[in-house]
N, C-alpha and C. Protein backbone atom coordinates (compact mmCIF):
# COMPACT_ATOMS: atom_id res chain seq x y z
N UNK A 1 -0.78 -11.73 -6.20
CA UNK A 1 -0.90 -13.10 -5.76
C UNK A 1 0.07 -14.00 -6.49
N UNK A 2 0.87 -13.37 -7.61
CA UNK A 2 1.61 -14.16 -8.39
C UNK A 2 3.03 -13.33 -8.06
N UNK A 3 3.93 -14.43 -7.64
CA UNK A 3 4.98 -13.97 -7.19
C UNK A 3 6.24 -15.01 -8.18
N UNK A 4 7.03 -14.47 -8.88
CA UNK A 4 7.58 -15.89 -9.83
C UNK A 4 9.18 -16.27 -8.71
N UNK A 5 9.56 -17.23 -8.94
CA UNK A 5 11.22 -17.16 -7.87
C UNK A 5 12.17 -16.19 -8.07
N UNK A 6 12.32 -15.89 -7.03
CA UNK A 6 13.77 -14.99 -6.75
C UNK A 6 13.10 -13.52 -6.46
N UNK A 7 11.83 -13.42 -7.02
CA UNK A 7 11.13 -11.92 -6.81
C UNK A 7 11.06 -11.48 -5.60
N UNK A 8 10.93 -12.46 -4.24
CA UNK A 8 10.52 -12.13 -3.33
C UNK A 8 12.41 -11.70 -2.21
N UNK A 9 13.15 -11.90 -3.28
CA UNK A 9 14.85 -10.91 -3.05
C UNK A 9 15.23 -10.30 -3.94
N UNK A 10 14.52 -9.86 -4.87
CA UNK A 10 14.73 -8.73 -6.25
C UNK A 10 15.94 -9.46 -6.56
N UNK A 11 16.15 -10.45 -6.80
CA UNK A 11 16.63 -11.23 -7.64
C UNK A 11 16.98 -10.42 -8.49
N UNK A 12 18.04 -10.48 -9.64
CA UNK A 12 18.31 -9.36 -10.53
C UNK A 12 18.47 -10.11 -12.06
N UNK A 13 19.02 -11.55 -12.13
CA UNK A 13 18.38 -12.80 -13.05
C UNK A 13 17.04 -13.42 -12.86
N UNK A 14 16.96 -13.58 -14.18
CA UNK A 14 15.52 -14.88 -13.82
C UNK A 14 16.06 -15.90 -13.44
N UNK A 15 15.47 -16.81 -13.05
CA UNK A 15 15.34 -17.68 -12.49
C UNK A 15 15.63 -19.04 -13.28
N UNK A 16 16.93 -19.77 -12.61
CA UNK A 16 17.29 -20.88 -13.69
C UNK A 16 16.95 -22.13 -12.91
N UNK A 17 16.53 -23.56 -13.33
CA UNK A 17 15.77 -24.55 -12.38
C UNK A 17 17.11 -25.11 -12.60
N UNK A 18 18.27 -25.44 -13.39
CA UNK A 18 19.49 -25.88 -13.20
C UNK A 18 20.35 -25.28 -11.80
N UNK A 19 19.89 -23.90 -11.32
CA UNK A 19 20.59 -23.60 -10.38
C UNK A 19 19.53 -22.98 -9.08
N UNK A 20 20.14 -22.78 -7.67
CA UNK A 20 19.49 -22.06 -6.65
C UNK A 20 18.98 -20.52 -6.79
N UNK A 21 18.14 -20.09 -5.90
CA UNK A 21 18.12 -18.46 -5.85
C UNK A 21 18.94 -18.14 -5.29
N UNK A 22 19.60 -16.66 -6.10
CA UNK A 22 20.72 -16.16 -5.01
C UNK A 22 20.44 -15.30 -3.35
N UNK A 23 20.57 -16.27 -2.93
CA UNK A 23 20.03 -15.95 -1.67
C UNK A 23 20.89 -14.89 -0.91
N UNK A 24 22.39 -15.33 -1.42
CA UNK A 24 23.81 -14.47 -0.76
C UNK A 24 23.25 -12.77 -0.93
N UNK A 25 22.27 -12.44 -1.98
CA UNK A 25 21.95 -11.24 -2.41
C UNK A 25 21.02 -10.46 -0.83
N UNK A 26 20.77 -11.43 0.06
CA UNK A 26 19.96 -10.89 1.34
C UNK A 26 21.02 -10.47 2.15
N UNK A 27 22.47 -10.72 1.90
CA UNK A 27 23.25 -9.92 2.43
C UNK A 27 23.45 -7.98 2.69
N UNK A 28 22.78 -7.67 1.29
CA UNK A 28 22.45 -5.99 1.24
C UNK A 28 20.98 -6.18 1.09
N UNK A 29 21.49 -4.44 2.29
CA UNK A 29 20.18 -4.00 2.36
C UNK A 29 19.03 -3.59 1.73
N UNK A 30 18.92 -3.62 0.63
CA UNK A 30 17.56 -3.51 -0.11
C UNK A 30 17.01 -4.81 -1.07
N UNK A 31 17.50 -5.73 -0.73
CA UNK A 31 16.80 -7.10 -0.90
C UNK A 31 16.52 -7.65 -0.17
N UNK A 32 17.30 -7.52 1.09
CA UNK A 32 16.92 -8.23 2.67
C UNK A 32 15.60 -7.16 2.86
N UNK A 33 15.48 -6.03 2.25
CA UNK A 33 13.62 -5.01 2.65
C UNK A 33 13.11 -5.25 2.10
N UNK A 34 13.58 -5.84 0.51
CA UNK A 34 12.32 -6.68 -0.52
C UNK A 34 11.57 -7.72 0.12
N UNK A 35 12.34 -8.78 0.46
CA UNK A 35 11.96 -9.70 1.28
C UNK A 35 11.23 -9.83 2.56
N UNK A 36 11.68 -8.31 3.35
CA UNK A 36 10.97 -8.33 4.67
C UNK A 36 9.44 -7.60 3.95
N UNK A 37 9.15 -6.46 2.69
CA UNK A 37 8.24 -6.39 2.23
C UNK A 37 7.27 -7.43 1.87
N UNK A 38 7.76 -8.66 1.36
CA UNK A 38 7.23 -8.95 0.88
C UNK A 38 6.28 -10.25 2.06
N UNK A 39 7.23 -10.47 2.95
CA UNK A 39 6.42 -11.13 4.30
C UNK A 39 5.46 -10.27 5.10
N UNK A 40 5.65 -8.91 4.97
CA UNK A 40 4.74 -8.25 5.42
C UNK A 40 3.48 -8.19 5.06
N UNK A 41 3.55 -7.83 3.29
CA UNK A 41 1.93 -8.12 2.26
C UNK A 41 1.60 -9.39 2.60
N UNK A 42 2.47 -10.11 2.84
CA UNK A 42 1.66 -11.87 3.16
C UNK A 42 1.15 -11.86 4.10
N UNK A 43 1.44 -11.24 5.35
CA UNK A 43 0.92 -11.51 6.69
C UNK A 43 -0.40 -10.29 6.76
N UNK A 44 -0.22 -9.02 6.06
CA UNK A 44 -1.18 -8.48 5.99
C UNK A 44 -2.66 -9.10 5.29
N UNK A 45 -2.09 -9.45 4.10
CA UNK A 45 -2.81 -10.10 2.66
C UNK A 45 -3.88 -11.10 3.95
N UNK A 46 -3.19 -12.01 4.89
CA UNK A 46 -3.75 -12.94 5.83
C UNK A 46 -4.94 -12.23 6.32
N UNK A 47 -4.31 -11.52 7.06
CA UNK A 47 -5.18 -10.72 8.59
C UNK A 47 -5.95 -9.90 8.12
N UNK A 48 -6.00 -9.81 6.77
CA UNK A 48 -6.98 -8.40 6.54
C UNK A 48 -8.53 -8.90 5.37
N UNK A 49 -9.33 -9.40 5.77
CA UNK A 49 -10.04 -9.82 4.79
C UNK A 49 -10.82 -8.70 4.10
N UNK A 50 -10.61 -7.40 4.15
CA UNK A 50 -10.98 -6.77 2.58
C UNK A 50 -10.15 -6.57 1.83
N UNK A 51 -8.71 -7.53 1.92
CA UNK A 51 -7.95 -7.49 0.60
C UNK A 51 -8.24 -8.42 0.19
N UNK A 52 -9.00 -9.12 0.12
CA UNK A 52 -9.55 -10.47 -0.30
C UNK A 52 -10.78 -11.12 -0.50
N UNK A 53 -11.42 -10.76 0.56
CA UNK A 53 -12.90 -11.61 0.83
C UNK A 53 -13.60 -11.49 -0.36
N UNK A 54 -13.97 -10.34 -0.64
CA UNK A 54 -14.85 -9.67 -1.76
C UNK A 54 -14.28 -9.65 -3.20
N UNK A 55 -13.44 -10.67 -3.48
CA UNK A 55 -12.54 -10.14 -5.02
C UNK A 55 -13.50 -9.68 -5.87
N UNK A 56 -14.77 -11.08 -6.16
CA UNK A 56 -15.05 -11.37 -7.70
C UNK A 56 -16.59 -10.20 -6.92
N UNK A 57 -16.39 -9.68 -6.73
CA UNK A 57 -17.87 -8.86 -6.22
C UNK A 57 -17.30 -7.28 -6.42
N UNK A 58 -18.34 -6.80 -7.31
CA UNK A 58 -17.76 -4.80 -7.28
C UNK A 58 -18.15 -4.82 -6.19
N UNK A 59 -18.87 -4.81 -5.18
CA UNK A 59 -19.04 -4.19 -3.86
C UNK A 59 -17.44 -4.05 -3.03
N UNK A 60 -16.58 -5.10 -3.49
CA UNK A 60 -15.49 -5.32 -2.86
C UNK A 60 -14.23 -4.05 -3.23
N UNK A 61 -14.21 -3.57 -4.53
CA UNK A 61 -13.60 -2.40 -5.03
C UNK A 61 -14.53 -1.32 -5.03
N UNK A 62 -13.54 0.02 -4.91
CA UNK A 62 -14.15 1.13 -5.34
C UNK A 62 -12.70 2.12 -4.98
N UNK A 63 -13.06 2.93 -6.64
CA UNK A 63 -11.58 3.63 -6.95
C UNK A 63 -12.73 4.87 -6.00
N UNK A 64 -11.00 5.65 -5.17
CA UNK A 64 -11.11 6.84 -4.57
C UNK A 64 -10.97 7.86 -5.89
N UNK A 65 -10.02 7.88 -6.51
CA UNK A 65 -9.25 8.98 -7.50
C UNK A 65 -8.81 7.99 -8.46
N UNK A 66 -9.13 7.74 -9.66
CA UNK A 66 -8.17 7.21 -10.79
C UNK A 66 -7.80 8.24 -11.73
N UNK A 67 -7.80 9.38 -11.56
CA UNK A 67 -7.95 10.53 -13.21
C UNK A 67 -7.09 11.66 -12.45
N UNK A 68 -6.21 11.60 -11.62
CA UNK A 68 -5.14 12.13 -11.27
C UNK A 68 -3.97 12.28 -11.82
N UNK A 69 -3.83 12.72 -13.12
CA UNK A 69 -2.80 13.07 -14.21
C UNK A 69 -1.93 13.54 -13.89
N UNK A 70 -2.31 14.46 -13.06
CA UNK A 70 -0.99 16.08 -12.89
C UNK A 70 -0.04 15.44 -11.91
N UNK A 71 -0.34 14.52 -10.57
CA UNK A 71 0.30 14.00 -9.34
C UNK A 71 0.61 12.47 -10.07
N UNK A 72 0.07 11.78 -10.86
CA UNK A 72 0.29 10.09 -10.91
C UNK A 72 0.02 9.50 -9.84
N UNK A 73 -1.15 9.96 -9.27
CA UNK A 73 -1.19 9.08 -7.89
C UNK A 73 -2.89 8.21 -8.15
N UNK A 74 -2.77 7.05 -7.91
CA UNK A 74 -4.37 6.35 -7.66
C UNK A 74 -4.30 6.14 -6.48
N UNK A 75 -5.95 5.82 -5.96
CA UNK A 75 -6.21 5.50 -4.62
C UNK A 75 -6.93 4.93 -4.62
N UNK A 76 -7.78 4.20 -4.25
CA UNK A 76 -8.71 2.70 -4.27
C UNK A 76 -9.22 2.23 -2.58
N UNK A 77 -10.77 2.12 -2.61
CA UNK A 77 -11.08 1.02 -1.52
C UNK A 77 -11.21 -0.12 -1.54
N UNK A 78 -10.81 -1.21 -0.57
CA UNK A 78 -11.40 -2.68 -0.93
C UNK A 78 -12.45 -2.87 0.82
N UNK A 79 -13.13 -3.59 0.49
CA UNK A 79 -14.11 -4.01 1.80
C UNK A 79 -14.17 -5.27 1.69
N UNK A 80 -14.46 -5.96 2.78
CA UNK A 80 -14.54 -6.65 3.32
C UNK A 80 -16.45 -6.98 3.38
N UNK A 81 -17.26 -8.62 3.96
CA UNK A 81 -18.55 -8.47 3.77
C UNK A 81 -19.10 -7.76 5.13
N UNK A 82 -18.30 -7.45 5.95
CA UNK A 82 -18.80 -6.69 7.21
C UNK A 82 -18.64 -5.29 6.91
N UNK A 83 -18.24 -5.09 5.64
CA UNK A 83 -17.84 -3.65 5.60
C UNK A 83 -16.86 -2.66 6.04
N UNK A 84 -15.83 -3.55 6.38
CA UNK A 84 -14.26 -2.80 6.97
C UNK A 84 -13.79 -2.58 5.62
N UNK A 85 -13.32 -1.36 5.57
CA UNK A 85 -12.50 -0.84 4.56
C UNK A 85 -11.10 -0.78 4.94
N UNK A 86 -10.23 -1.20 3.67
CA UNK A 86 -8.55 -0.78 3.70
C UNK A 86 -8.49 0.47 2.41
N UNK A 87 -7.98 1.53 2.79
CA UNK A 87 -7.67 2.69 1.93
C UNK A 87 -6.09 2.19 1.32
N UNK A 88 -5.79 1.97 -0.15
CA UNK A 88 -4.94 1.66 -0.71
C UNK A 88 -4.46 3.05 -1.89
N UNK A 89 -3.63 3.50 -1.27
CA UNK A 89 -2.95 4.75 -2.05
C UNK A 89 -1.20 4.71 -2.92
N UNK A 90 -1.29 4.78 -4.39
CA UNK A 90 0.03 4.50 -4.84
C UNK A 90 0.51 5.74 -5.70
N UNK A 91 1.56 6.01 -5.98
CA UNK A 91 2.29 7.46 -6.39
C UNK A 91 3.42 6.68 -7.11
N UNK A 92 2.95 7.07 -8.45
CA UNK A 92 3.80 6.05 -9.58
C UNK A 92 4.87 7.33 -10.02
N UNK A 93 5.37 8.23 -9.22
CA UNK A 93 6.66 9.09 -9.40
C UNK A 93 7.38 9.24 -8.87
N UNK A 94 8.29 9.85 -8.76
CA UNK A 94 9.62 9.96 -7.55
C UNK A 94 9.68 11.01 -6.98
N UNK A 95 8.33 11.80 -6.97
CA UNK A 95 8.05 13.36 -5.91
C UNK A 95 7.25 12.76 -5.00
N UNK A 96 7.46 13.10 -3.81
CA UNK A 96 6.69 12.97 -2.79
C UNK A 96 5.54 14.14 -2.65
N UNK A 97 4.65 13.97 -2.59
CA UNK A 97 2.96 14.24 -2.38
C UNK A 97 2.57 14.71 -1.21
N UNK A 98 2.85 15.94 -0.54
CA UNK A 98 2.84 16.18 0.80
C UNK A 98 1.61 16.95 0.42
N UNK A 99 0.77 16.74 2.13
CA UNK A 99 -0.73 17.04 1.63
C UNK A 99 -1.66 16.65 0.81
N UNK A 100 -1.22 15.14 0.61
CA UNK A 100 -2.10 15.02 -0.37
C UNK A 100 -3.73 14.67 -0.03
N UNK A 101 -4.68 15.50 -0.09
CA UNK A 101 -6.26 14.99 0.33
C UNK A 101 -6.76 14.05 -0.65
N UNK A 102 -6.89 12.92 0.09
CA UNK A 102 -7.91 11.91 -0.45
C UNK A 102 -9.52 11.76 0.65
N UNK A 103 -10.69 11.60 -0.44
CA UNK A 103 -12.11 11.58 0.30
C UNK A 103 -12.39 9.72 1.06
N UNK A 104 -12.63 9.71 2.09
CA UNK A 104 -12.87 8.51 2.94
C UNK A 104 -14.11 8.23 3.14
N UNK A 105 -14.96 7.12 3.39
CA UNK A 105 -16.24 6.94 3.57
C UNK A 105 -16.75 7.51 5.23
N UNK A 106 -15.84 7.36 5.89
CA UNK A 106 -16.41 7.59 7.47
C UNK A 106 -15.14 8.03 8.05
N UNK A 107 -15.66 8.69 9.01
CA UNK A 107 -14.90 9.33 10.07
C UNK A 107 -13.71 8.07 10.82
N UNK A 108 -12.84 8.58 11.51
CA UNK A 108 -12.32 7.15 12.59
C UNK A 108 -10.67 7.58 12.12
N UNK A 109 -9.91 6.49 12.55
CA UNK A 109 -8.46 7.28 12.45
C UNK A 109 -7.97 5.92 11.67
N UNK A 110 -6.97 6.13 10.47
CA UNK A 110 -6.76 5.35 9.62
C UNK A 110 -5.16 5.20 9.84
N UNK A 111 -4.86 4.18 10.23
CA UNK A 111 -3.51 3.36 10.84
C UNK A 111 -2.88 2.95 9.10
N UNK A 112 -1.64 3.52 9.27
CA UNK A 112 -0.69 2.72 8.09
C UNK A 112 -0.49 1.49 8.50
N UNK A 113 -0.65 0.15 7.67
CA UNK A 113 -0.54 -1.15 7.63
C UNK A 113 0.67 -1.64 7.01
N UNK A 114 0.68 -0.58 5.91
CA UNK A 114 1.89 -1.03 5.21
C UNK A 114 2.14 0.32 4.33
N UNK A 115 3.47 0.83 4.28
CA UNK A 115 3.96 2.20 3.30
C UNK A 115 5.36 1.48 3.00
N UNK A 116 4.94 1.70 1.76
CA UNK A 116 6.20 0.47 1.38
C UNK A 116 7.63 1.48 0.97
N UNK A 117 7.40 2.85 1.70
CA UNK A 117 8.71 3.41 1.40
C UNK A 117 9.61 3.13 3.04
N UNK A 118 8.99 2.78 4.18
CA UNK A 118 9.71 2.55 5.34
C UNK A 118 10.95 2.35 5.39
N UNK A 119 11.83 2.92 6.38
CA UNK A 119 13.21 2.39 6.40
C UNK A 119 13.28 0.94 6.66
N UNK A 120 12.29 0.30 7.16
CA UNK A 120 12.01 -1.09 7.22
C UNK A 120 12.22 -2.37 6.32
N UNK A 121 12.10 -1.37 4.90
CA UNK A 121 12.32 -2.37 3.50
C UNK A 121 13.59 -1.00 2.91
N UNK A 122 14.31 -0.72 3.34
CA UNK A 122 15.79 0.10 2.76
C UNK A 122 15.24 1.00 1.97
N UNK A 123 13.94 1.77 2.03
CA UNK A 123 13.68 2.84 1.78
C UNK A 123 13.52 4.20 2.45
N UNK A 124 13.42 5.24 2.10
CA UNK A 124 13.24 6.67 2.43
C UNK A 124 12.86 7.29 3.72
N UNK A 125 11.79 6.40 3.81
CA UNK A 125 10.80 6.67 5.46
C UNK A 125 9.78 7.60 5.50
N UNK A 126 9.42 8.10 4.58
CA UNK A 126 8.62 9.33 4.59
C UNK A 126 7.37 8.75 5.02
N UNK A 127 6.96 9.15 6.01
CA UNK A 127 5.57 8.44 6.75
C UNK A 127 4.40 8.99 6.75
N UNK A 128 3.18 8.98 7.54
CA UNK A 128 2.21 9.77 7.98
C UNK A 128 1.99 9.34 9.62
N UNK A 129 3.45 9.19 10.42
CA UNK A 129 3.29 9.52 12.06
C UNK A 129 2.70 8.06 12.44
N UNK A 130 2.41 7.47 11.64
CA UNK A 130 1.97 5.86 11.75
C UNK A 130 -0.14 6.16 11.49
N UNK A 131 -0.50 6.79 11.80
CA UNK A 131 -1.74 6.85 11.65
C UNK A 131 -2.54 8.64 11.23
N UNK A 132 -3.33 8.43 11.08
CA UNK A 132 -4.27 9.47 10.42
C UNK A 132 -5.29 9.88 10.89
N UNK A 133 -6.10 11.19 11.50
CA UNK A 133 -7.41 11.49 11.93
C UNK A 133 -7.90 11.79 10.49
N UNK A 134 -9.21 10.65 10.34
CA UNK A 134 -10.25 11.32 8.88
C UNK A 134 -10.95 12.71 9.33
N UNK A 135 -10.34 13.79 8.55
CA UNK A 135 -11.06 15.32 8.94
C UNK A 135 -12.81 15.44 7.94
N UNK A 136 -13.28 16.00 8.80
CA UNK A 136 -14.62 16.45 8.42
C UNK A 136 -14.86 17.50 7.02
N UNK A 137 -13.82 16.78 6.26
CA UNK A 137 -13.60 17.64 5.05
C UNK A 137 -14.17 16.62 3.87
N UNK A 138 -14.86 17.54 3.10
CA UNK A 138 -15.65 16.56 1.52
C UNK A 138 -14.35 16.73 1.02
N UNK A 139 -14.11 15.72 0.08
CA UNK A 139 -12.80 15.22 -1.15
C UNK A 139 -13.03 14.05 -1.99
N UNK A 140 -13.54 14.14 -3.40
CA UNK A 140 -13.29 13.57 -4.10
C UNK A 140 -15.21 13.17 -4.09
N UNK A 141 -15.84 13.39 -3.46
CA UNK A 141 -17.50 12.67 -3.53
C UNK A 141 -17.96 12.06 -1.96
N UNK A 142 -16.76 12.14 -1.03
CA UNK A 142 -17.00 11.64 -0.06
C UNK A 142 -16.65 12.65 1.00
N UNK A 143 -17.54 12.17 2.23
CA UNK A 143 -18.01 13.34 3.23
C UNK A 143 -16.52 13.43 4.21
N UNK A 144 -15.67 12.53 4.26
CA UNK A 144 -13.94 12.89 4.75
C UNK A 144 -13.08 12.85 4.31
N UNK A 145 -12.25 13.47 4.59
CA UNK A 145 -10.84 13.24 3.89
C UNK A 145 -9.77 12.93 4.49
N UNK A 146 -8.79 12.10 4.26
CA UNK A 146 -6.91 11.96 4.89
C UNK A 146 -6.42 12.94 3.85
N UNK A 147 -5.58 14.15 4.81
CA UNK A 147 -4.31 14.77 3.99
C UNK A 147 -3.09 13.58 4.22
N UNK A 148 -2.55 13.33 3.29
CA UNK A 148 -1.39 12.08 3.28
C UNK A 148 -0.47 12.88 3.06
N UNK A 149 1.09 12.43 3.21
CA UNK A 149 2.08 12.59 2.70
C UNK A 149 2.28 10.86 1.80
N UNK A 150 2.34 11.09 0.68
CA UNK A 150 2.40 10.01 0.04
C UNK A 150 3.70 10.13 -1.13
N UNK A 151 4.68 8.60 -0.03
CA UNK A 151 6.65 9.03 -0.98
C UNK A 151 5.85 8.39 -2.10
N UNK A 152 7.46 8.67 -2.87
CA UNK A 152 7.80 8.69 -4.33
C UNK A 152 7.79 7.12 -4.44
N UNK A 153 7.14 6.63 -5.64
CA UNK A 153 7.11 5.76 -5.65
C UNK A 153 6.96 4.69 -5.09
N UNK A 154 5.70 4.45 -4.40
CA UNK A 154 5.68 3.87 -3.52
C UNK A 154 3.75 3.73 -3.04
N UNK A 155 3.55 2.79 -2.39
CA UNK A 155 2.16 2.37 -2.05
C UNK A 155 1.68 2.56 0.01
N UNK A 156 0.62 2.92 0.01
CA UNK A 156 0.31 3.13 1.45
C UNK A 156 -0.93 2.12 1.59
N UNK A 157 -1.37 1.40 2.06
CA UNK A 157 -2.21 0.61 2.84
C UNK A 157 -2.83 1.56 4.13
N UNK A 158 -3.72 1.63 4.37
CA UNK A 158 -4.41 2.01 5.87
C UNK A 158 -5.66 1.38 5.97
N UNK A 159 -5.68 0.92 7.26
CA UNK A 159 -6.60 0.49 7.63
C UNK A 159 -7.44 1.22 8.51
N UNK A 160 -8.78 1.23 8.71
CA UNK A 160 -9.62 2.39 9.81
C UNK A 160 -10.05 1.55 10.54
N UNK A 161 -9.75 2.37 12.05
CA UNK A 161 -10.28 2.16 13.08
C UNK A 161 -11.40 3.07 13.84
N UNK A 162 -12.32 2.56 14.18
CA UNK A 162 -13.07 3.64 15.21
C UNK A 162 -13.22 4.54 15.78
C-alpha cells in the first residue's frame, strides 16, 4: 500500500523534490512492465475485496505453506466477509517450480489474476494456461490441491471461481 516516487517505473535514483521522475526511463521495456504491473495490483487491489476487506481480522489471512525451505516458496489465503478467497503464491528464487502442489479450501477452477512474471510486465511468461482445475487431491491440511508452475521470482494471485 506504500509505494514511495519513481517506484511505480523502477526508478533506479531516489527520488529528488528539486527535480521530476524520470519518466524518459518508460521508454524500455521493463519499466514501462513495472508500471503496467503496478496499475494492474491497483486495479486488482480495487475489484477484489479479499485483498482488503478483512485486513485487521485473522479470519481474513491464512498461510497455505510458510516452512518451505528446500523450494523458498510461501503461499497464503486472504478472504473476503462473504468468504471468496484469492490464493496468493510467491517463489523468492530464480528456479521455476514446475508442479508445484499447493492444498485449496474447495473445489472450482482458480483463474490467474495476476503472475507477475508475464510477458506483459517484460518478464519470462511462464504461466499456468491462464487458469487452474482444484484436483481432488489433500495438500498441505486441505481437501484440494493446484499443481502450479510457479516462475522464478516472482508472485501468482488466483482467484476461484465455481
Amino acid at each position: 500500500k506504500l509505494l514511495f516516487m519513481g517506484s511505480e517505473l523502477a526508478q533506479r535514483r531516489e527520488w529528488d523534490h528539486d527535480g521530476s521522475l524520470d519518466w524518459h526511463l518508460l521508454e524500455h521495456s521493463p519499466h514501462a512492465g513495472i508500471q503496467r504491473l503496478v496499475r494492474d495490483l491497483n486495479r486488482l487491489y480495487r475489484e477484489t475485496p479479499a485483498l482488503y476487506q478483512v485486513d485487521f481480522d485473522p479470519d481474513g489471512f491464512e498461510w497455505i505453506d510458510w516452512e518451505d525451505r528446500d523450494s523458498s516458496v510461501f503461499s497464503w489465503l486472504r478472504r473476503d466477509h462473504d468468504g471468496n478467497i484469492v490464493v496468493c503464491v510467491t517463489n523468492f528464487t530464480p528456479v521455476i517450480r514446475y508442479d508445484y502442489r499447493i492444498g485449496v479450501p474447495s473445489a472450482g477452477v482458480y483463474t490467474e489474476a495476476i503472475n507477475t512474471d508475464s510477458s506483459e510486465y517484460s518478464r519470462g511468461n511462464h504461466c499456468n494456461a491462464g487458469s487452474i482445475d482444484a484436483e481432488n487431491c489433500e495438500s498441505n491440511g486441505r481437501p484440494y490441491s493446484l499443481k502450479l508452475t510457479v516462475p522464478p521470482l516472482a508472485t501468482l494471485i488466483l482467484r476461484r471461481t465455481a
